[in-house]
N, C-alpha and C. Protein backbone atom coordinates (compact mmCIF):
# COMPACT_ATOMS: atom_id res chain seq x y z
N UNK A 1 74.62 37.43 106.17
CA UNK A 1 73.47 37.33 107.00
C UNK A 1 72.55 38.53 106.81
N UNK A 2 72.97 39.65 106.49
CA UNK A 2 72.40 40.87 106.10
C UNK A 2 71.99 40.75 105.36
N UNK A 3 71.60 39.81 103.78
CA UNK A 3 71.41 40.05 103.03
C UNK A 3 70.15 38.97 102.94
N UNK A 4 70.20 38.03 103.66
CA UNK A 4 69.23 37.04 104.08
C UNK A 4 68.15 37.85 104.90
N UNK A 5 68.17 38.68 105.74
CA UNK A 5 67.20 39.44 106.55
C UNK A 5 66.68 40.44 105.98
N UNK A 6 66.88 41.12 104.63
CA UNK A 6 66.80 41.91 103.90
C UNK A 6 65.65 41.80 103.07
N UNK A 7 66.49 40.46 102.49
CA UNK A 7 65.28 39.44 101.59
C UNK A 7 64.07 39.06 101.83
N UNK A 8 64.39 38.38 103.54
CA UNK A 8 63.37 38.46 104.25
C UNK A 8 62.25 39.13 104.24
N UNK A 9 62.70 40.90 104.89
CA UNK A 9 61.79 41.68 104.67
C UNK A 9 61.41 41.77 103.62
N UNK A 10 61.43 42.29 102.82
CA UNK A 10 61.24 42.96 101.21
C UNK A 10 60.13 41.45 100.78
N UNK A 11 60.40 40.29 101.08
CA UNK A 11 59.43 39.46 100.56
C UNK A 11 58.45 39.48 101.46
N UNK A 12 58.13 39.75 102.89
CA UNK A 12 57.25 39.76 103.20
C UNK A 12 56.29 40.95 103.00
N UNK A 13 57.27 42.12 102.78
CA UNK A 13 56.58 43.08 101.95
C UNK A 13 55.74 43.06 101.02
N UNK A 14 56.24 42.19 99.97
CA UNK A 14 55.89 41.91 98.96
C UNK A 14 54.25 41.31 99.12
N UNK A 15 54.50 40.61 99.67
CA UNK A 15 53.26 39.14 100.02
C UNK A 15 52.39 40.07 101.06
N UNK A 16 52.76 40.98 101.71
CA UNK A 16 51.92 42.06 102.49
C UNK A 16 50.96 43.09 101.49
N UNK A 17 51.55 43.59 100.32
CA UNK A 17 51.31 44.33 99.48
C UNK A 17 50.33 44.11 98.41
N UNK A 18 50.49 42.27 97.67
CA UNK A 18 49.77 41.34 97.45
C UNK A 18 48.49 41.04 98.03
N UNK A 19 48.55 41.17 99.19
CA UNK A 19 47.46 40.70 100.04
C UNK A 19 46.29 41.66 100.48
N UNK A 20 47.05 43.20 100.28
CA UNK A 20 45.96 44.12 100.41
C UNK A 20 45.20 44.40 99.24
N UNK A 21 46.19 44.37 98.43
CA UNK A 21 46.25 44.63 96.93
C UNK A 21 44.24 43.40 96.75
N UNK A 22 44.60 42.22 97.04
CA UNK A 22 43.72 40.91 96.12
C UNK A 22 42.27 41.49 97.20
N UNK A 23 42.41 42.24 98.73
CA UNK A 23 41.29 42.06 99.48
C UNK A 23 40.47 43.73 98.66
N UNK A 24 41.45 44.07 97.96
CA UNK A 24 40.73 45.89 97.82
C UNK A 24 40.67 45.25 95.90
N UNK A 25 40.72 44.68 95.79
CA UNK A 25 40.10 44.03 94.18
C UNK A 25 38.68 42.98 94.37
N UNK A 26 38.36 42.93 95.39
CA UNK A 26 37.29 41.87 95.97
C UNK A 26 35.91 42.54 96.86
N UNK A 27 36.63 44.20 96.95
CA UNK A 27 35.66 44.87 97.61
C UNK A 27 34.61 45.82 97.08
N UNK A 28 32.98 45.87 97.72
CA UNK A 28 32.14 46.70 96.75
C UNK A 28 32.21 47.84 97.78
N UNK A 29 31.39 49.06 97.16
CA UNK A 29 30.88 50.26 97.81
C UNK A 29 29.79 50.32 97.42
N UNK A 30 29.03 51.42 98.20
CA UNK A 30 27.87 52.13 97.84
C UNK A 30 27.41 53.05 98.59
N UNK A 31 26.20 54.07 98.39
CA UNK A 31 26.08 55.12 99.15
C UNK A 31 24.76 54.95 99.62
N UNK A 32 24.33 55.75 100.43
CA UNK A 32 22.78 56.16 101.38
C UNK A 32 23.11 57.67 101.59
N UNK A 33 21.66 57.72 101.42
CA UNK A 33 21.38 58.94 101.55
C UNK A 33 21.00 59.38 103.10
N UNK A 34 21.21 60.36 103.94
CA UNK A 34 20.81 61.29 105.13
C UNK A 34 19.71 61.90 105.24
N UNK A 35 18.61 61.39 105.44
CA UNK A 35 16.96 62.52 105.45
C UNK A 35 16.63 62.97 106.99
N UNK A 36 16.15 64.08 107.00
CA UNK A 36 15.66 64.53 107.88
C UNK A 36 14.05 65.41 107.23
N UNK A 37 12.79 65.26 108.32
CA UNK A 37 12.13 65.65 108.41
C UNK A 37 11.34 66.48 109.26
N UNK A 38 11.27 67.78 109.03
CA UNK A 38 11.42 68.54 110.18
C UNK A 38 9.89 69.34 110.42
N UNK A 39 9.15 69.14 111.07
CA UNK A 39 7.44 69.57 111.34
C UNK A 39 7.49 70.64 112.06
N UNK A 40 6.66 71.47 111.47
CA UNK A 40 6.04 72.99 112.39
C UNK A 40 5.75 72.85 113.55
N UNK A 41 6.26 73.37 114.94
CA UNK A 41 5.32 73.15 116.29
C UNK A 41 4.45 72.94 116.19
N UNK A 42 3.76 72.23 117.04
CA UNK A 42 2.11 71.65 117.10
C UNK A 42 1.34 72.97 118.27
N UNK A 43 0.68 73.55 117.54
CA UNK A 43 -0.45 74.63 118.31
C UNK A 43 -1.38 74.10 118.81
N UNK A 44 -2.18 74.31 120.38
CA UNK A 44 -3.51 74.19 120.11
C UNK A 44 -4.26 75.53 121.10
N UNK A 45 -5.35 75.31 121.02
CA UNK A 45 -6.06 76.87 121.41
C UNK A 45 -7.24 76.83 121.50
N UNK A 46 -7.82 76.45 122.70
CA UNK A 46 -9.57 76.32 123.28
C UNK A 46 -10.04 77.47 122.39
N UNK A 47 -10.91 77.56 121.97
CA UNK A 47 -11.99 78.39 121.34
C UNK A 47 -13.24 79.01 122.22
N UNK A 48 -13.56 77.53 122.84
CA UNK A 48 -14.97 77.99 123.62
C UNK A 48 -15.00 76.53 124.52
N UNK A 49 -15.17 76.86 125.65
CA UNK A 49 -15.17 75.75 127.24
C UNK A 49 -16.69 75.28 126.87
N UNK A 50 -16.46 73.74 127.29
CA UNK A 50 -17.80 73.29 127.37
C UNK A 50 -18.35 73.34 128.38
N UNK A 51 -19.75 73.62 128.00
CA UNK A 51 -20.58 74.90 128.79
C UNK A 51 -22.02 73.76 128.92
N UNK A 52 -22.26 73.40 130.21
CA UNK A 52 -23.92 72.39 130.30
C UNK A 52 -24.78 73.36 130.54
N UNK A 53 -24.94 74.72 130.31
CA UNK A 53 -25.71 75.45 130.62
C UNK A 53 -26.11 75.97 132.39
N UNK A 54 -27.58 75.86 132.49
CA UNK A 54 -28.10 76.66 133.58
C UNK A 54 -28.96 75.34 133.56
N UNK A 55 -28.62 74.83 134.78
CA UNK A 55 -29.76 73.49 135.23
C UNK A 55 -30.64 73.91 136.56
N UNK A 56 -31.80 73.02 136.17
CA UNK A 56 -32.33 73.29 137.70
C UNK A 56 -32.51 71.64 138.54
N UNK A 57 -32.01 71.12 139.67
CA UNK A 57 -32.02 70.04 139.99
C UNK A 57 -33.26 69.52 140.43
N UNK A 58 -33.66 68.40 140.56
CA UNK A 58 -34.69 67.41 140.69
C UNK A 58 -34.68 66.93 141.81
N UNK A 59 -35.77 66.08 142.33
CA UNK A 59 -35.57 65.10 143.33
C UNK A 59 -34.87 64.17 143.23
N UNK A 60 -34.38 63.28 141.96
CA UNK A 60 -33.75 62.11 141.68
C UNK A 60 -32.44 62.87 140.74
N UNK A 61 -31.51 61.61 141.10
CA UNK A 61 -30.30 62.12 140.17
C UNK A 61 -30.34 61.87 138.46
N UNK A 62 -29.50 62.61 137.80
CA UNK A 62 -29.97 62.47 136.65
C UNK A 62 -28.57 62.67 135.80
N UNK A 63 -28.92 63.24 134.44
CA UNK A 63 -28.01 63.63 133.57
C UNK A 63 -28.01 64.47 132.81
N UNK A 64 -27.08 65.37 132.24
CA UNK A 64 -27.83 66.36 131.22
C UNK A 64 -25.76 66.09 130.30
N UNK A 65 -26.30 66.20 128.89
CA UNK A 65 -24.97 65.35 128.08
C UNK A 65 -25.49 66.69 127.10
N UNK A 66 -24.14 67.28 126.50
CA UNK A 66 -23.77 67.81 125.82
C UNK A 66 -22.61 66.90 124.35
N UNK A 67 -23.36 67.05 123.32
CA UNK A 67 -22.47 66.33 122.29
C UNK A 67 -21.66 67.16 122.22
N UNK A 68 -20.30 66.18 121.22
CA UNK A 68 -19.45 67.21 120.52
C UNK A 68 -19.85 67.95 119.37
N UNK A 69 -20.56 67.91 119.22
CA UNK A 69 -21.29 68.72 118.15
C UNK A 69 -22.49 69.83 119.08
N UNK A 70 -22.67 70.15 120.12
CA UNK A 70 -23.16 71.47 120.96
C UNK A 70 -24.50 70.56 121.25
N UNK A 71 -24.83 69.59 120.71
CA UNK A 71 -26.06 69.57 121.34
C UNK A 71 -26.63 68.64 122.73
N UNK A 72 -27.64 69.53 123.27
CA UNK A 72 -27.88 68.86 124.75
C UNK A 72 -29.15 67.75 124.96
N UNK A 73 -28.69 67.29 126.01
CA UNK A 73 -29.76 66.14 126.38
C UNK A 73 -30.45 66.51 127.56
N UNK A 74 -31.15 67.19 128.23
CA UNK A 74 -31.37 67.14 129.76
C UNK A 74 -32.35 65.90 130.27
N UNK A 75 -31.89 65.30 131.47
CA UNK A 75 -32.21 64.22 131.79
C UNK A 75 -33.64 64.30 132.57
N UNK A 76 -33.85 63.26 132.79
CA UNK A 76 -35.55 62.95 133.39
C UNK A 76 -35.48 63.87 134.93
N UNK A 77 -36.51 64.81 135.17
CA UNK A 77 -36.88 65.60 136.26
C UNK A 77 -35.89 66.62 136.55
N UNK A 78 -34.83 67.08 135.53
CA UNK A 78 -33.86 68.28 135.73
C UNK A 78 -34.61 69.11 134.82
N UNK A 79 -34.53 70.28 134.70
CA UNK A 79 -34.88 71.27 133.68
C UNK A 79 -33.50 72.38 133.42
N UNK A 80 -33.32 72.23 131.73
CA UNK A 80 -32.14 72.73 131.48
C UNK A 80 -32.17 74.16 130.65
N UNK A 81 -31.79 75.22 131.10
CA UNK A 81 -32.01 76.59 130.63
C UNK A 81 -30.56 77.22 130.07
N UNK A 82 -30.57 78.13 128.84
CA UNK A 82 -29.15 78.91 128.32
C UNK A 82 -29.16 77.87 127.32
N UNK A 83 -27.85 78.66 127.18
CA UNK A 83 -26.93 78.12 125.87
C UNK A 83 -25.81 76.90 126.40
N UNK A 84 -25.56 75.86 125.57
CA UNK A 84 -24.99 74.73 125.88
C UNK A 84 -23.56 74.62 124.65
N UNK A 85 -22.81 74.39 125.31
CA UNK A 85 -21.77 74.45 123.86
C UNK A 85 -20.77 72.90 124.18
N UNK A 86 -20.40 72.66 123.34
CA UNK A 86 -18.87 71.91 123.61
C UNK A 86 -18.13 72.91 123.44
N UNK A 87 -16.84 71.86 124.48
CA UNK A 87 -15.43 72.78 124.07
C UNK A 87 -14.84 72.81 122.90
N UNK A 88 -14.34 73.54 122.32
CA UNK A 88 -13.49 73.41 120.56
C UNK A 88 -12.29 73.80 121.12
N UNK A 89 -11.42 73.15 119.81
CA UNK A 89 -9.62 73.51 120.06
C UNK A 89 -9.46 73.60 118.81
N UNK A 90 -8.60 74.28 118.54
CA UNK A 90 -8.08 74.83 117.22
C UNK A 90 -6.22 74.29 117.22
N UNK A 91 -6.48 73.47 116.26
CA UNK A 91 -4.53 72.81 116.02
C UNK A 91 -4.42 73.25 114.72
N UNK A 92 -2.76 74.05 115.24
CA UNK A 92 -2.20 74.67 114.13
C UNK A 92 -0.51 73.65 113.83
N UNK A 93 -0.12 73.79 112.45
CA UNK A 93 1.03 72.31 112.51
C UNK A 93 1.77 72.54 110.88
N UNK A 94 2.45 71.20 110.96
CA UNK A 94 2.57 70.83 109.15
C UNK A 94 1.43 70.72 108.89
N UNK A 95 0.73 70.73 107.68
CA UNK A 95 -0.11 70.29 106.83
C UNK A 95 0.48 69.18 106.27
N UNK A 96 -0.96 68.08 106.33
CA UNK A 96 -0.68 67.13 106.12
C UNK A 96 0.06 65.76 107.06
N UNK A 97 0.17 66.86 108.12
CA UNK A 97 0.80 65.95 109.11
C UNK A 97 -0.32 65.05 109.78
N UNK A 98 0.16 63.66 110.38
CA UNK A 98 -0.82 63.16 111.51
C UNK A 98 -0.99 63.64 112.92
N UNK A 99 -2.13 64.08 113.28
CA UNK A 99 -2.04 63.90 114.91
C UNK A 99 -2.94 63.11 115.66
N UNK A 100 -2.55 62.88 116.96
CA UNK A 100 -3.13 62.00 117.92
C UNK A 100 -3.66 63.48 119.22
N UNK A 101 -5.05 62.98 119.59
CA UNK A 101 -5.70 63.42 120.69
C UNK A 101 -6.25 62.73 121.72
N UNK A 102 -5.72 63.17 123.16
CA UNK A 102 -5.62 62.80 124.00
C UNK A 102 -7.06 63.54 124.88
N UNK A 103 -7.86 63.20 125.43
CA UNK A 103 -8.48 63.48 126.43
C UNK A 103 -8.59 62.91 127.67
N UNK A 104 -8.83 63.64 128.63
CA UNK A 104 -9.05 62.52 130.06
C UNK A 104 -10.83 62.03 129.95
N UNK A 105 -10.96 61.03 130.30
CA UNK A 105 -12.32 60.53 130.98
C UNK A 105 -12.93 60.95 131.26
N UNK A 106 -12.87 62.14 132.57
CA UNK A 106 -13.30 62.72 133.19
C UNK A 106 -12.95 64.07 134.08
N UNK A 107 -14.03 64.98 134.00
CA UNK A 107 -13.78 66.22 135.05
C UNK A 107 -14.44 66.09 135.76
N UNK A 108 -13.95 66.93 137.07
CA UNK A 108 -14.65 67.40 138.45
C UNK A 108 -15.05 68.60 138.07
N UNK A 109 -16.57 68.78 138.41
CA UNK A 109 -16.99 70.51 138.77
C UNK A 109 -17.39 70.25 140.15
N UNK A 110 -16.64 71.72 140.43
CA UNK A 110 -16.40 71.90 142.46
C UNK A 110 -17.31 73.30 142.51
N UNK A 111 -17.87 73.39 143.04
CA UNK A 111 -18.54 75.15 143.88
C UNK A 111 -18.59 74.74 145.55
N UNK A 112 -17.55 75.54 145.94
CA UNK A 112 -17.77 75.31 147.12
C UNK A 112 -16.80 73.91 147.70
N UNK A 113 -17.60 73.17 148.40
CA UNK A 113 -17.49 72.09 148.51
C UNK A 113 -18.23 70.78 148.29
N UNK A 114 -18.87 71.57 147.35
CA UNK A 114 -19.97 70.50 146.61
C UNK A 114 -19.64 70.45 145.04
N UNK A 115 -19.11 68.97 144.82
CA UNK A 115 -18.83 68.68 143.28
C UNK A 115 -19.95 67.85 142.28
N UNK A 116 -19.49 67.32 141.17
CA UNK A 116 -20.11 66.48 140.10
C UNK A 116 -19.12 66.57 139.55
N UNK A 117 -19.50 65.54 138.59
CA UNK A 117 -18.31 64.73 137.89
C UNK A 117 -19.15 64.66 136.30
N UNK A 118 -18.63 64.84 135.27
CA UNK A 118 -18.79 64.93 133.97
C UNK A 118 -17.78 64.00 132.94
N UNK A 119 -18.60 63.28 132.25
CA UNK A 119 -17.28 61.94 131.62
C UNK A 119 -17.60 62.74 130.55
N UNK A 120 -16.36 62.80 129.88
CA UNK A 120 -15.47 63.61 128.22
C UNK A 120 -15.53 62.54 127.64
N UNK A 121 -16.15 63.24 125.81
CA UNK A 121 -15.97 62.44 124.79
C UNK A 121 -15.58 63.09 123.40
N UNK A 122 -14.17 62.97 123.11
CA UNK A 122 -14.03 64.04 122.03
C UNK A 122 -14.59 63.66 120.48
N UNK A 123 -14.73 64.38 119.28
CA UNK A 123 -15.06 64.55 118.37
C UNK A 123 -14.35 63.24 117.75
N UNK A 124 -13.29 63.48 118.17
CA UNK A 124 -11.73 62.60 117.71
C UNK A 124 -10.55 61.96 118.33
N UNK A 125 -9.95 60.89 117.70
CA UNK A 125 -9.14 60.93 118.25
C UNK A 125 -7.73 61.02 117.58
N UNK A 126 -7.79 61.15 116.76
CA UNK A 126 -6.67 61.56 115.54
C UNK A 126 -6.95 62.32 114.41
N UNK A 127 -6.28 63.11 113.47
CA UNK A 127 -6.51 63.77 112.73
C UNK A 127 -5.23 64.46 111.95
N UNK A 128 -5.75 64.61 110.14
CA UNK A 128 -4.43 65.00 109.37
C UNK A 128 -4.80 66.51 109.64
N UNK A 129 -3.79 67.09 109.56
CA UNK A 129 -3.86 68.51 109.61
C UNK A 129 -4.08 68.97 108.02
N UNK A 130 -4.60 70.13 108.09
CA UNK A 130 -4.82 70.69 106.58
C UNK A 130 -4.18 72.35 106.62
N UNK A 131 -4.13 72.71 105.56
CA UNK A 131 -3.72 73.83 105.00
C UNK A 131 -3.84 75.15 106.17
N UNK A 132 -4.82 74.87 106.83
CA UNK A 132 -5.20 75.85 107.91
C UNK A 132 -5.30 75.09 109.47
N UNK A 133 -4.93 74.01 109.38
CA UNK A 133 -4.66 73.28 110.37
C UNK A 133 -5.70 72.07 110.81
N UNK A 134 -6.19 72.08 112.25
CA UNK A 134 -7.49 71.34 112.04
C UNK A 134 -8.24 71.93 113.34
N UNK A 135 -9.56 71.20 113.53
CA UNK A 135 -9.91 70.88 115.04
C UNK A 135 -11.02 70.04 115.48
N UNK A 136 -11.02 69.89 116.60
CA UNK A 136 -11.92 68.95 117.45
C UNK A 136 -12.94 69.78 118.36
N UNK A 137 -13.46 68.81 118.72
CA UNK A 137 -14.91 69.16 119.95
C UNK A 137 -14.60 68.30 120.48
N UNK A 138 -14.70 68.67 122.31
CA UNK A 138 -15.37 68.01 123.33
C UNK A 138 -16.67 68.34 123.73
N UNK A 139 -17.51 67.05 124.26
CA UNK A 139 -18.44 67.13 124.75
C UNK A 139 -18.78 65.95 126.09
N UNK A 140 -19.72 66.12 126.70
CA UNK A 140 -19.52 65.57 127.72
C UNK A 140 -21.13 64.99 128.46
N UNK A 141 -21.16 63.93 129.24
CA UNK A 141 -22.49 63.72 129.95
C UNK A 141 -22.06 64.47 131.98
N UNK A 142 -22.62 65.36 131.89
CA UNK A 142 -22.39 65.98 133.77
C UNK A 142 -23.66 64.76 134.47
N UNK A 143 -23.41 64.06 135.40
CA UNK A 143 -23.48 63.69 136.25
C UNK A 143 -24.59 64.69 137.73
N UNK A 144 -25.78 64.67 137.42
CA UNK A 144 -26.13 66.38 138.39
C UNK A 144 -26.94 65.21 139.87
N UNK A 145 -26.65 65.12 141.11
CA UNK A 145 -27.12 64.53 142.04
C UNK A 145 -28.54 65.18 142.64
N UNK A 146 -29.09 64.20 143.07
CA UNK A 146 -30.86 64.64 143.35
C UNK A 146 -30.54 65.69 144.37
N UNK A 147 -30.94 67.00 144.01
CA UNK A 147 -31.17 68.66 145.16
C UNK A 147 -29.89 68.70 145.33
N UNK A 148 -29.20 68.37 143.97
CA UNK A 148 -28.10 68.93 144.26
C UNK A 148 -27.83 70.33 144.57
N UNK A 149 -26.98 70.66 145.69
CA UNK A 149 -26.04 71.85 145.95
C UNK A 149 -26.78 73.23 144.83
N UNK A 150 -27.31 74.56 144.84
CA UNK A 150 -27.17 75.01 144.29
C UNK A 150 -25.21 76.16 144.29
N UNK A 151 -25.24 76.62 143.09
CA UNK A 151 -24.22 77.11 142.80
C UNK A 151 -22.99 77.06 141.54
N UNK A 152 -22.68 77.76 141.19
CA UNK A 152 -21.65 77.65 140.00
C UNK A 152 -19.90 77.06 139.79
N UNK A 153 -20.44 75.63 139.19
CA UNK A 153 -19.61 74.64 138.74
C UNK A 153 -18.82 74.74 138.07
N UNK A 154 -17.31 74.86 138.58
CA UNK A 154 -16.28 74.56 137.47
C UNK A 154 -15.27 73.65 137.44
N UNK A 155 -14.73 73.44 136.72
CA UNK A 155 -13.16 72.67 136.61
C UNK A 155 -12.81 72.48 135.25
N UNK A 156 -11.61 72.10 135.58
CA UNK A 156 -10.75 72.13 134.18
C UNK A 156 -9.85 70.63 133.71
N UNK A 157 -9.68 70.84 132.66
CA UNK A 157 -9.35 69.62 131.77
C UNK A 157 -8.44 70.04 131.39
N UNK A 158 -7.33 68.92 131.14
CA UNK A 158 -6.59 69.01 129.86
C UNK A 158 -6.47 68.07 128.70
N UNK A 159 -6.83 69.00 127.50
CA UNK A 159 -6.40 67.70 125.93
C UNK A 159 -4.86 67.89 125.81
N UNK A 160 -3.88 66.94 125.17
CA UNK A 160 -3.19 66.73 124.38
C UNK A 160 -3.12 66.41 122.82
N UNK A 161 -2.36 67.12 122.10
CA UNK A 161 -2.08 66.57 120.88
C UNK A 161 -0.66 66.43 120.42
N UNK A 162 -0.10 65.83 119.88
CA UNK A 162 0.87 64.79 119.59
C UNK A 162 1.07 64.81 117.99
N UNK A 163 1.73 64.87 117.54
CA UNK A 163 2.67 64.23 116.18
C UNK A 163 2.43 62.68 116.17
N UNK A 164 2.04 62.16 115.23
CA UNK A 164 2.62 60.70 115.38
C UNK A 164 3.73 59.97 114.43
């Protein structure tokens, strides 16, 4: 009987051994490669705040628009005095990389308790970075209400920029 259970095993061995044997003669391989790509922090750095100058208000409400490129519009019955700028930002990165720019819509300028509201329009809204990086302009149309409030208007914005 020992020698029957023996047999047993050893043949199912066999036919076990066979069987790994025919599935590893039937099998392929191959390799892939692991990449990683790794980008410089993304910098950015106002240069110069956009600036609507020195207005003088009207009887009727109006507008005075600053491009992204510095130049101004002053609207019907305001009179607009100084220097007018957009804001600039300076992005530093990979070269060659893509980025995305984010602006809001709109700012509040507050003095006091008397505001206006100014809608943002940037230069851009995406951009490859180069060797020295890149940048944009904001510019904007201010919103100035008839006898409006005299006094000095500010508020603040924030841009984003992004990797894409």
């Amino acid at each position: 009987m020992r020698t029957t259970g023996m047999k047993r095993a050893l043949t199912g061995a066999a036919i076990a051994a066979l069987a790994f044997n025919a599935s590893a003669a039937g099998a392929a391989t191959t390799t892939a490669t692991a990449k990683a790509r790794i980008l410089a922090p993304l910098t950015i750095a106002n240069t110069s705040d956009l600036d609507f100058g020195t207005i003088v208000s009207g009887t009727g409400a109006s507008t005075v628009a600053v491009s992204s490129a510095g130049a101004v519009s002053c609207g019907t019955g305001l009179t607009c005095l100084g220097t007018t700028s957009a804001a600039n930002f300076n992005l530093g990165g990979t070269s060659g990389a893509n980025v995305t720019i984010s602006v809001p819509g709109s700012v509040n300028l507050t003095s006091g308790a008397n505001s206006m509201t100014a809608t943002l329009a940037s230069s851009a809204s995406s951009l490859t970075l180069g060797a020295s990086g890149g940048s944009f302009q904001v510019g904007g149309t201010l919103s100035v209400g008839a006898n409006q409030a005299a006094g000095s208007y500010t508020g603040t914005f924030t841009v984003t920029a992004n990797y894409q």
